[in-house]
PDB file of N, CA and C in Angstrom:
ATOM      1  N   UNK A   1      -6.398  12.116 -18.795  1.00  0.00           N
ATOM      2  CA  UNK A   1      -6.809  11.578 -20.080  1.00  0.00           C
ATOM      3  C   UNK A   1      -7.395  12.649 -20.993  1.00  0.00           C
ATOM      4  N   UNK A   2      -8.253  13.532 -20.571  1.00  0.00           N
ATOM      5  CA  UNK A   2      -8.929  14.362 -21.323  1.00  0.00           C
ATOM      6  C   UNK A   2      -8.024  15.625 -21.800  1.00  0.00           C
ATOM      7  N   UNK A   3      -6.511  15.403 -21.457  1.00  0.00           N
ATOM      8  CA  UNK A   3      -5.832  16.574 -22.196  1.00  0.00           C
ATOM      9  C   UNK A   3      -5.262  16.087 -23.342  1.00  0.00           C
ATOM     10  N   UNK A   4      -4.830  15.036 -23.433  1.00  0.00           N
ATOM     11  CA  UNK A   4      -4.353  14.006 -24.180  1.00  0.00           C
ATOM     12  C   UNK A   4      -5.143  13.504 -24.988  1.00  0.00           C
ATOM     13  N   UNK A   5      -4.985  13.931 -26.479  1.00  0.00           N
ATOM     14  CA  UNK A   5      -5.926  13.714 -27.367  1.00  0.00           C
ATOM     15  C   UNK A   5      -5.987  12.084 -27.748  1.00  0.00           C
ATOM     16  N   UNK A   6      -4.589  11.578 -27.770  1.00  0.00           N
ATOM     17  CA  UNK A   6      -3.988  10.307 -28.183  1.00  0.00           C
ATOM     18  C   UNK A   6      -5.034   9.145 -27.249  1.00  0.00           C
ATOM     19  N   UNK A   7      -4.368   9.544 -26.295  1.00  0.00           N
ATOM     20  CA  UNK A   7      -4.942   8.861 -25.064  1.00  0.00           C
ATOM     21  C   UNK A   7      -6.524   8.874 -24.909  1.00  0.00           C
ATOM     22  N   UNK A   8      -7.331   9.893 -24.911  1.00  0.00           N
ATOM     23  CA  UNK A   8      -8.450  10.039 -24.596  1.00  0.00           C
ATOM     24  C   UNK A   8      -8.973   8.821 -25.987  1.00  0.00           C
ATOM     25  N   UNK A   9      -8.246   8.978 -27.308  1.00  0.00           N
ATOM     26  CA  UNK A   9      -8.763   7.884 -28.245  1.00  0.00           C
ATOM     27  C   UNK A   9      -8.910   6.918 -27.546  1.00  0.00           C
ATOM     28  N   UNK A  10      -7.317   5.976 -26.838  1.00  0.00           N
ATOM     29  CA  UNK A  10      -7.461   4.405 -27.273  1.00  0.00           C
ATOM     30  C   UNK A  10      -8.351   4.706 -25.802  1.00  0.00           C
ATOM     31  N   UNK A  11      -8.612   5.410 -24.952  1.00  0.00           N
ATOM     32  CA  UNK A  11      -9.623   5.066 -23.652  1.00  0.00           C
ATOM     33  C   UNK A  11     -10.697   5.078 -24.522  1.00  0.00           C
ATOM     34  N   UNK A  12     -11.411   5.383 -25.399  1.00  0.00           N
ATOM     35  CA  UNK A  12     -12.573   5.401 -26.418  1.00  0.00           C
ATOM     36  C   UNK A  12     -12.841   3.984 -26.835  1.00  0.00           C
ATOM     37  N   UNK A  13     -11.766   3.626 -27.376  1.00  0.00           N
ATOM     38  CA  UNK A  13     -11.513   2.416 -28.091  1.00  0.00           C
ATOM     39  C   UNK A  13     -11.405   1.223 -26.717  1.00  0.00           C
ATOM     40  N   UNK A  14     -10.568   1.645 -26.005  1.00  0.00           N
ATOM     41  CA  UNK A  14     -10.934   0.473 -25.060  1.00  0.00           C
ATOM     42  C   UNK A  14     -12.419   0.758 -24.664  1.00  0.00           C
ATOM     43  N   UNK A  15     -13.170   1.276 -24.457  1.00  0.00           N
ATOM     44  CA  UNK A  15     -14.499   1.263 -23.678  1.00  0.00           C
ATOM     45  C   UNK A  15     -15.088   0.591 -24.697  1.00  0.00           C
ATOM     46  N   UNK A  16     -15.292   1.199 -25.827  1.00  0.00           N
ATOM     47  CA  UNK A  16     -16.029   0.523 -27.047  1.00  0.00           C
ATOM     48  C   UNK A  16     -15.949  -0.781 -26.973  1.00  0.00           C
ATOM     49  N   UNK A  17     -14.456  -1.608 -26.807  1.00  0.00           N
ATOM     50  CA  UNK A  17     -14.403  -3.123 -26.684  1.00  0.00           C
ATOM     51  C   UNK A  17     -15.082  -3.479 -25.413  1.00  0.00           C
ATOM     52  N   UNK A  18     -14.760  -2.679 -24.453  1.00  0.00           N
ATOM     53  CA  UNK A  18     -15.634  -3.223 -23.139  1.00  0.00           C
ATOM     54  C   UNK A  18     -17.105  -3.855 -23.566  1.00  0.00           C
ATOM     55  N   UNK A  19     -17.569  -2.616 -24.121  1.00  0.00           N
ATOM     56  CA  UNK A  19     -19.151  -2.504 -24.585  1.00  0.00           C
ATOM     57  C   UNK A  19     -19.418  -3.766 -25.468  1.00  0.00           C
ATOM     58  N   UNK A  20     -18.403  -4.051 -26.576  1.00  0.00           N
ATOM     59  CA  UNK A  20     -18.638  -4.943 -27.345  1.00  0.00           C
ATOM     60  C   UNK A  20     -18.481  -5.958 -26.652  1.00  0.00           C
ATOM     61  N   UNK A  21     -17.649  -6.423 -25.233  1.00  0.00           N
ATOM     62  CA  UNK A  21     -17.832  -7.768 -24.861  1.00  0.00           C
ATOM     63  C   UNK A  21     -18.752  -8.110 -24.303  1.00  0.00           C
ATOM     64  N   UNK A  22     -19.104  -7.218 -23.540  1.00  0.00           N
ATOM     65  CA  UNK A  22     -20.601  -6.455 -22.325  1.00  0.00           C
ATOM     66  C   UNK A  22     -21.486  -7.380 -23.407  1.00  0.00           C
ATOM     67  N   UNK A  23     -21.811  -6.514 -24.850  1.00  0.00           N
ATOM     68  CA  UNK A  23     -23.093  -7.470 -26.297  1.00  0.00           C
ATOM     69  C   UNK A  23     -22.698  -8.965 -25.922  1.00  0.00           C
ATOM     70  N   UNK A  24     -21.666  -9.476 -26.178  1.00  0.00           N
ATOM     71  CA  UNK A  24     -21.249 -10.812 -26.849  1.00  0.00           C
ATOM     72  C   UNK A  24     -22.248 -11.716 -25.324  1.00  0.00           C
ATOM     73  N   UNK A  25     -21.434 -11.454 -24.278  1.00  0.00           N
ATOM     74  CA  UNK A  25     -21.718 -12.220 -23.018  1.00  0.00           C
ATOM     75  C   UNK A  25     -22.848 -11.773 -22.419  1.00  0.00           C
ATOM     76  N   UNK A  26     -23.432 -10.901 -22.145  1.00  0.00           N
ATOM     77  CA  UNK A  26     -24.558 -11.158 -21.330  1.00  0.00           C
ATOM     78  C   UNK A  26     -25.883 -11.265 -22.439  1.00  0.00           C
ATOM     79  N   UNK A  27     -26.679 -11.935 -21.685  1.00  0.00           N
ATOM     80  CA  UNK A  27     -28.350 -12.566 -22.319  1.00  0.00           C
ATOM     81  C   UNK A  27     -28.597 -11.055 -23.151  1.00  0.00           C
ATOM     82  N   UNK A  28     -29.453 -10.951 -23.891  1.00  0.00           N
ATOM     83  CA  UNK A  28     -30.277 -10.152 -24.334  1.00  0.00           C
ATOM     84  C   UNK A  28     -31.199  -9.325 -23.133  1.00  0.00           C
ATOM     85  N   UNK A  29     -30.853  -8.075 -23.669  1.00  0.00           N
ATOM     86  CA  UNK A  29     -31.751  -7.360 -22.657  1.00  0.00           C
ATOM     87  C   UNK A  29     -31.128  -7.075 -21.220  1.00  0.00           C
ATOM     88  N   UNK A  30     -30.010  -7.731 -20.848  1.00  0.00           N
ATOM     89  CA  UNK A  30     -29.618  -7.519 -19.824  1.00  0.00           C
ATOM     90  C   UNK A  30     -29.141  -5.989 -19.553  1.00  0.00           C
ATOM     91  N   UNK A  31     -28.881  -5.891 -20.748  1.00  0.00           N
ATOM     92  CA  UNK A  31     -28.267  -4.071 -20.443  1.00  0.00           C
ATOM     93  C   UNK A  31     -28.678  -3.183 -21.535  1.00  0.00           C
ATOM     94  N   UNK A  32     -29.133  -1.909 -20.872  1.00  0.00           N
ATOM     95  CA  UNK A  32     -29.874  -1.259 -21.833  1.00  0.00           C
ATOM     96  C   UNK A  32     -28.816   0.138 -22.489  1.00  0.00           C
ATOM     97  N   UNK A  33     -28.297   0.735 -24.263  1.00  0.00           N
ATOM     98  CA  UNK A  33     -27.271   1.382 -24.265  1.00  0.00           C
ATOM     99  C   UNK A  33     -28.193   2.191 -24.526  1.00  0.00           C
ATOM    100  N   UNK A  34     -27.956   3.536 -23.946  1.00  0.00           N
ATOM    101  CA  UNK A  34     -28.525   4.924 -24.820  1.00  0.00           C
ATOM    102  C   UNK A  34     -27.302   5.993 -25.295  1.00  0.00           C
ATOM    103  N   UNK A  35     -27.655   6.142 -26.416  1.00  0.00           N
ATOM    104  CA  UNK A  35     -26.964   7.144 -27.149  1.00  0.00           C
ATOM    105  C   UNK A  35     -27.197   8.361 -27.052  1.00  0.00           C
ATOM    106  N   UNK A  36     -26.369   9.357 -26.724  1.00  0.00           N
ATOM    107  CA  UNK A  36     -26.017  10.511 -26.218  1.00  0.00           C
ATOM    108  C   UNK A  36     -27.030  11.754 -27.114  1.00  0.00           C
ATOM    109  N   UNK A  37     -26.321  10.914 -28.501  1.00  0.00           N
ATOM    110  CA  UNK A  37     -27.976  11.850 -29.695  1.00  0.00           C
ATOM    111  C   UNK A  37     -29.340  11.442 -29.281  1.00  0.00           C
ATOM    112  N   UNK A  38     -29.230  10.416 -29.432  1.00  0.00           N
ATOM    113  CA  UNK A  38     -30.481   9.869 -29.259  1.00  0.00           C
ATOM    114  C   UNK A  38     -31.554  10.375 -27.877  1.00  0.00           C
ATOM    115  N   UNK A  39     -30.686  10.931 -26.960  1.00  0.00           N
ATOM    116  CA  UNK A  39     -31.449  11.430 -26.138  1.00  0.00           C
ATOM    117  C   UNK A  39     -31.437  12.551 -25.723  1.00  0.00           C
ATOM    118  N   UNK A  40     -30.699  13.843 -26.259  1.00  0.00           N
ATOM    119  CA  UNK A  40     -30.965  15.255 -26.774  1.00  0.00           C
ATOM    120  C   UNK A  40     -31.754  15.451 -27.608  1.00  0.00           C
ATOM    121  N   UNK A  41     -31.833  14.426 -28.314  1.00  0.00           N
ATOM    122  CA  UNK A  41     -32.484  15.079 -29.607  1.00  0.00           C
ATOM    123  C   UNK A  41     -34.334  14.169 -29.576  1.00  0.00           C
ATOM    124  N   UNK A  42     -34.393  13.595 -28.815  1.00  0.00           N
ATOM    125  CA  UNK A  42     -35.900  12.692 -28.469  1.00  0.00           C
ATOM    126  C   UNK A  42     -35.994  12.521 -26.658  1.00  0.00           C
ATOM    127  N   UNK A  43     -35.846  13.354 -26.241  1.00  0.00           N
ATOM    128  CA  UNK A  43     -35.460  12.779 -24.818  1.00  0.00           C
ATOM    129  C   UNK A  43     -36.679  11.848 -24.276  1.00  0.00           C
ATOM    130  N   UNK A  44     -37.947  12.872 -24.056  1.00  0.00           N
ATOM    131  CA  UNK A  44     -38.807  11.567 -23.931  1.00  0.00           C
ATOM    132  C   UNK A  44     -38.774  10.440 -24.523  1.00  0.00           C
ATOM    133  N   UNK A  45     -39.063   9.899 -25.758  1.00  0.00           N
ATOM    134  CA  UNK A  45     -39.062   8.947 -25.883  1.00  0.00           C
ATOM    135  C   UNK A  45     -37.602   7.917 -25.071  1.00  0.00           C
ATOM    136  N   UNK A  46     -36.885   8.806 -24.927  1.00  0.00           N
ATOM    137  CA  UNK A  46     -35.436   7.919 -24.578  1.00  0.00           C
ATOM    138  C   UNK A  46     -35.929   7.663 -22.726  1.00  0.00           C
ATOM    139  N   UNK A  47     -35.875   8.956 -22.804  1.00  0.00           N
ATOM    140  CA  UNK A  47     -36.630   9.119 -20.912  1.00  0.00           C
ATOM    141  C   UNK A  47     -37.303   7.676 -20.490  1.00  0.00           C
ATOM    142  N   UNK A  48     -38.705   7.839 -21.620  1.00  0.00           N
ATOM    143  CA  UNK A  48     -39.338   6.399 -21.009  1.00  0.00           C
ATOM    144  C   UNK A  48     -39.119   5.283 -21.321  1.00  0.00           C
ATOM    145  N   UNK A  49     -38.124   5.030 -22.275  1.00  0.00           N
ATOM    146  CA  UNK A  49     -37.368   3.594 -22.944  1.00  0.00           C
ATOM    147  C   UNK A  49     -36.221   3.401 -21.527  1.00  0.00           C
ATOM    148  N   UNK A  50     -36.114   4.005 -20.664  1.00  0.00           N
ATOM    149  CA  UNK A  50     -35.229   4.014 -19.494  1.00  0.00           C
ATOM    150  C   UNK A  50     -36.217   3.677 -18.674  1.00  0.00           C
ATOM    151  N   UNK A  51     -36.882   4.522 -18.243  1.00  0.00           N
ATOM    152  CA  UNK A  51     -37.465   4.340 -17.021  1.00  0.00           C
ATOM    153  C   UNK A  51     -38.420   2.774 -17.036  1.00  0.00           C
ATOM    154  N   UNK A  52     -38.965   2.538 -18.665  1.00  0.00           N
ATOM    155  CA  UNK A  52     -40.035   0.818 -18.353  1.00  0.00           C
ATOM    156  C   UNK A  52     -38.477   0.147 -18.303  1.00  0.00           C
ATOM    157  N   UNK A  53     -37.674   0.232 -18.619  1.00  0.00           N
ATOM    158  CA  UNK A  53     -36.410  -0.494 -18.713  1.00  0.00           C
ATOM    159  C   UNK A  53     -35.743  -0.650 -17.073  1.00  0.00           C
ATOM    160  N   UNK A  54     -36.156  -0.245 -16.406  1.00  0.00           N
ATOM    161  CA  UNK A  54     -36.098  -0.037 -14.793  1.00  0.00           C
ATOM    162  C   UNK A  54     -36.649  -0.388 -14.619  1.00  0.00           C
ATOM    163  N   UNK A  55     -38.413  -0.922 -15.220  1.00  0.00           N
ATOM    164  CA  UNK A  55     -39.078  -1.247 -14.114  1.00  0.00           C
ATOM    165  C   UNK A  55     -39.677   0.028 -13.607  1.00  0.00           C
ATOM    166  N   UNK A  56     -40.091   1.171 -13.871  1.00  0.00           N
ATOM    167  CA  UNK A  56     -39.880   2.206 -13.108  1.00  0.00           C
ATOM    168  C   UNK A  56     -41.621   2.767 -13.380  1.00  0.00           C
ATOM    169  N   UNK A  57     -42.617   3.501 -12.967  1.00  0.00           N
ATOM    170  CA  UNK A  57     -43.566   4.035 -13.264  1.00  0.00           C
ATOM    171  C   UNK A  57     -42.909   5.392 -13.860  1.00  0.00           C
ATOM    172  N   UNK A  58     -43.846   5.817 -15.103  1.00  0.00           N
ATOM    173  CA  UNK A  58     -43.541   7.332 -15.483  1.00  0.00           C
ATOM    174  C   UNK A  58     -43.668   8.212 -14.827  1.00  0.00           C
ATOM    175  N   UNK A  59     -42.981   9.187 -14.567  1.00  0.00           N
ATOM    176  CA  UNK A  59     -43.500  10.181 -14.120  1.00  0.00           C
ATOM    177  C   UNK A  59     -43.083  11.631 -14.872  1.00  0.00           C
ATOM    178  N   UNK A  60     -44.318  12.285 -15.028  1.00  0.00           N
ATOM    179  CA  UNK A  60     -43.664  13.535 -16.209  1.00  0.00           C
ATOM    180  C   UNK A  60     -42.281  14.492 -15.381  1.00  0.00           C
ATOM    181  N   UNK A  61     -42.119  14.278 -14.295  1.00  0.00           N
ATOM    182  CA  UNK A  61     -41.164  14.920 -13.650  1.00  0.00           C
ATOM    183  C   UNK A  61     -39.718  14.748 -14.196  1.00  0.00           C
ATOM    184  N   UNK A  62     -39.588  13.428 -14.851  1.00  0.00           N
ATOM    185  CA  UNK A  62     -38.555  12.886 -15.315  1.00  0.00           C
ATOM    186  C   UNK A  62     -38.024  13.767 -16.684  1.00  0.00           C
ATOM    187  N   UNK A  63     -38.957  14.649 -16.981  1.00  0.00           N
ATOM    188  CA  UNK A  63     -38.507  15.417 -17.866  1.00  0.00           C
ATOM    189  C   UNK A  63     -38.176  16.832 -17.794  1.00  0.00           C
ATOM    190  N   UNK A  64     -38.123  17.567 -16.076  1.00  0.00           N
ATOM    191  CA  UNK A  64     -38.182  18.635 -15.801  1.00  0.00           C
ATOM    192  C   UNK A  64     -36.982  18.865 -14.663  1.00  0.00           C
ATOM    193  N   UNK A  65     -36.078  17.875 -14.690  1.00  0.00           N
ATOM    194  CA  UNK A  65     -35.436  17.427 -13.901  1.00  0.00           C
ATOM    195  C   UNK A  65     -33.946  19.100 -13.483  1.00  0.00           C
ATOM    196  N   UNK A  66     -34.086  19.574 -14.518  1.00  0.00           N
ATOM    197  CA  UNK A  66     -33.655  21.292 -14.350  1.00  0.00           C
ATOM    198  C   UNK A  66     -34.590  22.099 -13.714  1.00  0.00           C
ATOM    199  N   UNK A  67     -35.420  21.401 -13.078  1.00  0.00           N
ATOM    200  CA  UNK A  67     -36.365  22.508 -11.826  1.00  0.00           C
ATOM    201  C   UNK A  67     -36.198  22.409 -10.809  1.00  0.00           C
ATOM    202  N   UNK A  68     -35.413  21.218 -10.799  1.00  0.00           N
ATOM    203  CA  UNK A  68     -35.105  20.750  -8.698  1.00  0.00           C
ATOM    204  C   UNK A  68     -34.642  22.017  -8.261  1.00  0.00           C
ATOM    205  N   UNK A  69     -34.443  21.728  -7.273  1.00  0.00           N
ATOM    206  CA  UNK A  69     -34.304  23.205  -6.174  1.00  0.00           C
ATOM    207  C   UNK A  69     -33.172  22.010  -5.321  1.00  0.00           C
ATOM    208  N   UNK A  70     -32.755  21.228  -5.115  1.00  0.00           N
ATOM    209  CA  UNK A  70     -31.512  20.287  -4.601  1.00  0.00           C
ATOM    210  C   UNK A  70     -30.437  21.174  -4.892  1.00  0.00           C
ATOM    211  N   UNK A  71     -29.510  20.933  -4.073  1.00  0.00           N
ATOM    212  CA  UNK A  71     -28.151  21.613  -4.103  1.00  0.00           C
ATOM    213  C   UNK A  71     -27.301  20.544  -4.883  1.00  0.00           C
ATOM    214  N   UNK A  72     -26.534  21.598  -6.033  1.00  0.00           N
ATOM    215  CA  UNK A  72     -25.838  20.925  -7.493  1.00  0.00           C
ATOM    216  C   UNK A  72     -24.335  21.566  -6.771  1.00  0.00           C
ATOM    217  N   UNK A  73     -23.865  20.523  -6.492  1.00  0.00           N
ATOM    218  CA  UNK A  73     -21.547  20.695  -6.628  1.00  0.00           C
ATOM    219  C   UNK A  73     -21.392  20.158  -7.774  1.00  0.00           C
ATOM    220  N   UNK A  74     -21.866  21.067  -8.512  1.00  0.00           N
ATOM    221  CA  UNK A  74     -20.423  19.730 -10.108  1.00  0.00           C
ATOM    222  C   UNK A  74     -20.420  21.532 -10.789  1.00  0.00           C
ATOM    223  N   UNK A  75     -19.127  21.146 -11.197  1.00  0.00           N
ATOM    224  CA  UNK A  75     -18.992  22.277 -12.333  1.00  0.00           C
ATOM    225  C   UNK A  75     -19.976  22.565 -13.325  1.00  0.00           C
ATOM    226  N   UNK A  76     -21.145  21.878 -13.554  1.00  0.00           N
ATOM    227  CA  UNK A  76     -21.619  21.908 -14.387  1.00  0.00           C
ATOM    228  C   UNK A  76     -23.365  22.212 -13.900  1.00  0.00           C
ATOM    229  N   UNK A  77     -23.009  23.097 -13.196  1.00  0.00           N
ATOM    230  CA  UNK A  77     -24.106  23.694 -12.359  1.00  0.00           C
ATOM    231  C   UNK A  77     -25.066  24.264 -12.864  1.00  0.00           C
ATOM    232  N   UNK A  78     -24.562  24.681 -13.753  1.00  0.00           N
ATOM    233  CA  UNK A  78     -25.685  25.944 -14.716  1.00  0.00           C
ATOM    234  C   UNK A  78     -26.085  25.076 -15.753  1.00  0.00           C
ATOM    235  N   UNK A  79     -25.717  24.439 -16.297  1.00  0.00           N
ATOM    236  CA  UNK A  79     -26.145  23.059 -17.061  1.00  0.00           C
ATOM    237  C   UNK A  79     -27.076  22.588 -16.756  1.00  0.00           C
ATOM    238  N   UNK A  80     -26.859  22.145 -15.759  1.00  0.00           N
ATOM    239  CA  UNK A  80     -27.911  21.456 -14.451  1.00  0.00           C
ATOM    240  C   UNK A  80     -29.677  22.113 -14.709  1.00  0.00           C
ATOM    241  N   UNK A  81     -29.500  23.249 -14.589  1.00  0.00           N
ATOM    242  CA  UNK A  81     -30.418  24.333 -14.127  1.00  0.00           C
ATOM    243  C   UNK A  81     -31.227  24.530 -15.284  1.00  0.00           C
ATOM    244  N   UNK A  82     -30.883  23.944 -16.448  1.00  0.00           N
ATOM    245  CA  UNK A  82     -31.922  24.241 -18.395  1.00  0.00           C
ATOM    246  C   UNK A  82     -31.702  23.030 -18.574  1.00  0.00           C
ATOM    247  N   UNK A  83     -33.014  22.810 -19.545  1.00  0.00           N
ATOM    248  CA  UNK A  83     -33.762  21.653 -19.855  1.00  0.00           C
ATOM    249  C   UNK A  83     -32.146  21.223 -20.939  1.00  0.00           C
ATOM    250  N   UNK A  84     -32.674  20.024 -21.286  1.00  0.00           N
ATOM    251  CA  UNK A  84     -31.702  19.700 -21.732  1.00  0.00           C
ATOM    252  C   UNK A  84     -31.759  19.948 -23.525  1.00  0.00           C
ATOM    253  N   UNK A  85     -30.262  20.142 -23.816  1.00  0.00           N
ATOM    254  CA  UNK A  85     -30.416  21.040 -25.376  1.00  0.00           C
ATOM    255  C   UNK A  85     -29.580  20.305 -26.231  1.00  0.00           C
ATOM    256  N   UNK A  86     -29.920  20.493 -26.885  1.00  0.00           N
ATOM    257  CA  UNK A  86     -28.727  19.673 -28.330  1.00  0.00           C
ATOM    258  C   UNK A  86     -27.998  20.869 -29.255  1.00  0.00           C
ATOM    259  N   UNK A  87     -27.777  21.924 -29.080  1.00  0.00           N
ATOM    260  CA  UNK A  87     -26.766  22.476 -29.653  1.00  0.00           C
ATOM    261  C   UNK A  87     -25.275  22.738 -29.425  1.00  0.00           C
ATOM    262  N   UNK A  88     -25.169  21.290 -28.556  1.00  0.00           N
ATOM    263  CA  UNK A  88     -23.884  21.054 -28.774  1.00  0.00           C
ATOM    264  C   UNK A  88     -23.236  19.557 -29.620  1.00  0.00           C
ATOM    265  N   UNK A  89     -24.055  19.351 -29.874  1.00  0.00           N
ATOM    266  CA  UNK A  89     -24.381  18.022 -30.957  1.00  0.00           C
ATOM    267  C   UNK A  89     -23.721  18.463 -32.301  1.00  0.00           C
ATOM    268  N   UNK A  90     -22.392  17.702 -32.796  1.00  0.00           N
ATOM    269  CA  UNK A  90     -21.329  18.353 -34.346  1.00  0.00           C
ATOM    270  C   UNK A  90     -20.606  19.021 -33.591  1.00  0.00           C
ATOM    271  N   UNK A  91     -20.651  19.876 -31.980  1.00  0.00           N
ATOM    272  CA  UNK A  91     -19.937  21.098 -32.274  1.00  0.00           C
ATOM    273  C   UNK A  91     -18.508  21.100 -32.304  1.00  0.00           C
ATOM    274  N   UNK A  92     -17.815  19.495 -32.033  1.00  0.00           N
ATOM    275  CA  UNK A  92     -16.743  19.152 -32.618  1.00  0.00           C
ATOM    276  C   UNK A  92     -15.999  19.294 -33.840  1.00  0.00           C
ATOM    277  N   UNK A  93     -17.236  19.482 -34.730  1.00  0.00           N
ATOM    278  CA  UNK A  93     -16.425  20.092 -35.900  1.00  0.00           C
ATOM    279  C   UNK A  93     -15.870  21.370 -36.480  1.00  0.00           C
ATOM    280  N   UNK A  94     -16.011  22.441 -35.149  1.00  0.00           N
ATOM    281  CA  UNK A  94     -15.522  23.664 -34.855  1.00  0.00           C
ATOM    282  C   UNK A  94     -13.751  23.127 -34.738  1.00  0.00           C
ATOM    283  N   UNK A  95     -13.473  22.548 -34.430  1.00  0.00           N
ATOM    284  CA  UNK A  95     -12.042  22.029 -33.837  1.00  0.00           C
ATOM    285  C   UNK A  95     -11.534  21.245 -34.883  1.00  0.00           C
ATOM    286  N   UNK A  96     -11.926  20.402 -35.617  1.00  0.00           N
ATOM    287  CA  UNK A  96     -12.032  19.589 -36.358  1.00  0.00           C
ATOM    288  C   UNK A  96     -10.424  19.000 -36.920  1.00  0.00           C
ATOM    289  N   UNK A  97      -9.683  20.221 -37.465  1.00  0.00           N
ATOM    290  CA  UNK A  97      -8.528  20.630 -38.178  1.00  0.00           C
ATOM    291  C   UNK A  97      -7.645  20.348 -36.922  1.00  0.00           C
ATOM    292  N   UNK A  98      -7.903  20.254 -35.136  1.00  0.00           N
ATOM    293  CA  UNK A  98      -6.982  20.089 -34.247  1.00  0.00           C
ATOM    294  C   UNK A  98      -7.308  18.646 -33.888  1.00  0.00           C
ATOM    295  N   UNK A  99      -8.060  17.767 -34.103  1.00  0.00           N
ATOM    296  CA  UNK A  99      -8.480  16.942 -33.677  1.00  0.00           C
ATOM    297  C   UNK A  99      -7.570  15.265 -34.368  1.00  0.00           C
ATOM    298  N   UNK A 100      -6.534  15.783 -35.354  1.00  0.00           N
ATOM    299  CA  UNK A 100      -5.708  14.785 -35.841  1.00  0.00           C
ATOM    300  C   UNK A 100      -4.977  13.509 -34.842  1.00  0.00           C
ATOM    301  N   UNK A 101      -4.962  13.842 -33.725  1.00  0.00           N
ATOM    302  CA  UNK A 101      -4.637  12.548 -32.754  1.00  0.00           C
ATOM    303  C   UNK A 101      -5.525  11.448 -32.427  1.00  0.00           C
ATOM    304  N   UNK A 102      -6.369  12.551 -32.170  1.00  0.00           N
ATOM    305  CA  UNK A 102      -7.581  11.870 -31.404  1.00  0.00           C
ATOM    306  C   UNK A 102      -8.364  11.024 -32.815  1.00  0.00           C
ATOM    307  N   UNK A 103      -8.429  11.288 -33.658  1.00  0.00           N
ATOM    308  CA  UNK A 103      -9.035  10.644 -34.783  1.00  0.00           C
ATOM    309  C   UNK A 103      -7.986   9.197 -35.335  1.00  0.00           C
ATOM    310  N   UNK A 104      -7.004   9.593 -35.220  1.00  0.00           N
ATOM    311  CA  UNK A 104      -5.717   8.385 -35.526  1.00  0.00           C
ATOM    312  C   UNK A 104      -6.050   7.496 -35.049  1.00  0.00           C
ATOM    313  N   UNK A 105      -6.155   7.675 -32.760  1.00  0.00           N
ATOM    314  CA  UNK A 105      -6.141   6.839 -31.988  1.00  0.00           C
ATOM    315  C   UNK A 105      -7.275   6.239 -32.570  1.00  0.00           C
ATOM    316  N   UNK A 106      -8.461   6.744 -32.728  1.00  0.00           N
ATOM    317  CA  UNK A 106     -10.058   5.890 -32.913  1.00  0.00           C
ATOM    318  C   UNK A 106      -9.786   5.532 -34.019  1.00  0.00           C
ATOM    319  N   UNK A 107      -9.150   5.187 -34.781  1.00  0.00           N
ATOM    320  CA  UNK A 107      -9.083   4.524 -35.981  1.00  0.00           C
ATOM    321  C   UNK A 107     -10.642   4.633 -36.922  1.00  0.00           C
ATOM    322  N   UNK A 108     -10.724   3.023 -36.535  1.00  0.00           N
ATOM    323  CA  UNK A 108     -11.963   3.028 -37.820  1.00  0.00           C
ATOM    324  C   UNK A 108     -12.946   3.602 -36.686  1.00  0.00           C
ATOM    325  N   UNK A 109     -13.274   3.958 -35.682  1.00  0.00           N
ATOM    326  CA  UNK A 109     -14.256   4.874 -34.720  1.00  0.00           C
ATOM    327  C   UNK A 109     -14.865   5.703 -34.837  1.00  0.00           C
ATOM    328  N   UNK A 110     -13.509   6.768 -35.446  1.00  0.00           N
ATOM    329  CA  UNK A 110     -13.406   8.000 -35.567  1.00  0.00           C
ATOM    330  C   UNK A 110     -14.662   8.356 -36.120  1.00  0.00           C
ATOM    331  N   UNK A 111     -15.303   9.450 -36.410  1.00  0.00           N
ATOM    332  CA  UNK A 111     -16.846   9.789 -37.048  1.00  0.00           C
ATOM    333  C   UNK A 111     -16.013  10.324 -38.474  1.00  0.00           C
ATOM    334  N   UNK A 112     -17.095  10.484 -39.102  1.00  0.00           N
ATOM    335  CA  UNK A 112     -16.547  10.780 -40.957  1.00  0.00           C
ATOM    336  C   UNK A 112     -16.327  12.494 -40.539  1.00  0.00           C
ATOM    337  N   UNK A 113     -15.810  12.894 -41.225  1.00  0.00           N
ATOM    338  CA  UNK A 113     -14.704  13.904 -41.482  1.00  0.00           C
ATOM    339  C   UNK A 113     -15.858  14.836 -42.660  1.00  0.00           C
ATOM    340  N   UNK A 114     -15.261  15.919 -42.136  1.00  0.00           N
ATOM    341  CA  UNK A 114     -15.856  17.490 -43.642  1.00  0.00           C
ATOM    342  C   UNK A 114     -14.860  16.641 -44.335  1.00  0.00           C
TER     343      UNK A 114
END
């Protein structure tokens, strides 16, 4: 899916409807969405809008979570290892001019355009 610009859309677009049926049918509150900005760019506050949303006691650890010393297998190892950053937030619009499929598929989705 992720080579396939076309494709990676309507999988966008189908999830989005997932999500929107996910709203319609279950009670209020049953499921909590966080947005990807929203929690680079405020993490605590997002951090602990998760964790009372669990049920969960705070713990400031929840924000240092690039200090574990646990053994990381994902490609994304070094990621892992720094706090978490938002300068990759827009950086889609480096590409922008290649991104004509993928914007088609998401139709009205798509984010506004330079």
């Amino acid at each position: 899916h992720s080579y396939d610009l076309t494709e990676l859309g309507r999988y966008y677009r189908a999830y989005a409807s997932l999500m929107d049926h996910w709203r319609e049918v279950l009670p209020a509150g049953a499921m909590l969405e966080v947005q990807y900005e929203e929690l680079v760019t405020d993490n605590e506050a997002q951090a602990r809008r998760l964790i009372d949303y669990c049920g969960l006691e705070w713990d400031d650890a929840c924000l240092e979570s690039h200090k574990t010393d646990r053994s990381i297998r994902t490609a994304s190892v070094t990621q892992v290892r720094q706090p978490i950053y938002d300068t990759s937030l827009e950086r889609w619009r480096h590409y922008e001019a290649f991104l004509d499929p993928l914007f088609d598929a998401l139709g009205d989705l798509a984010p506004k355009r330079s």
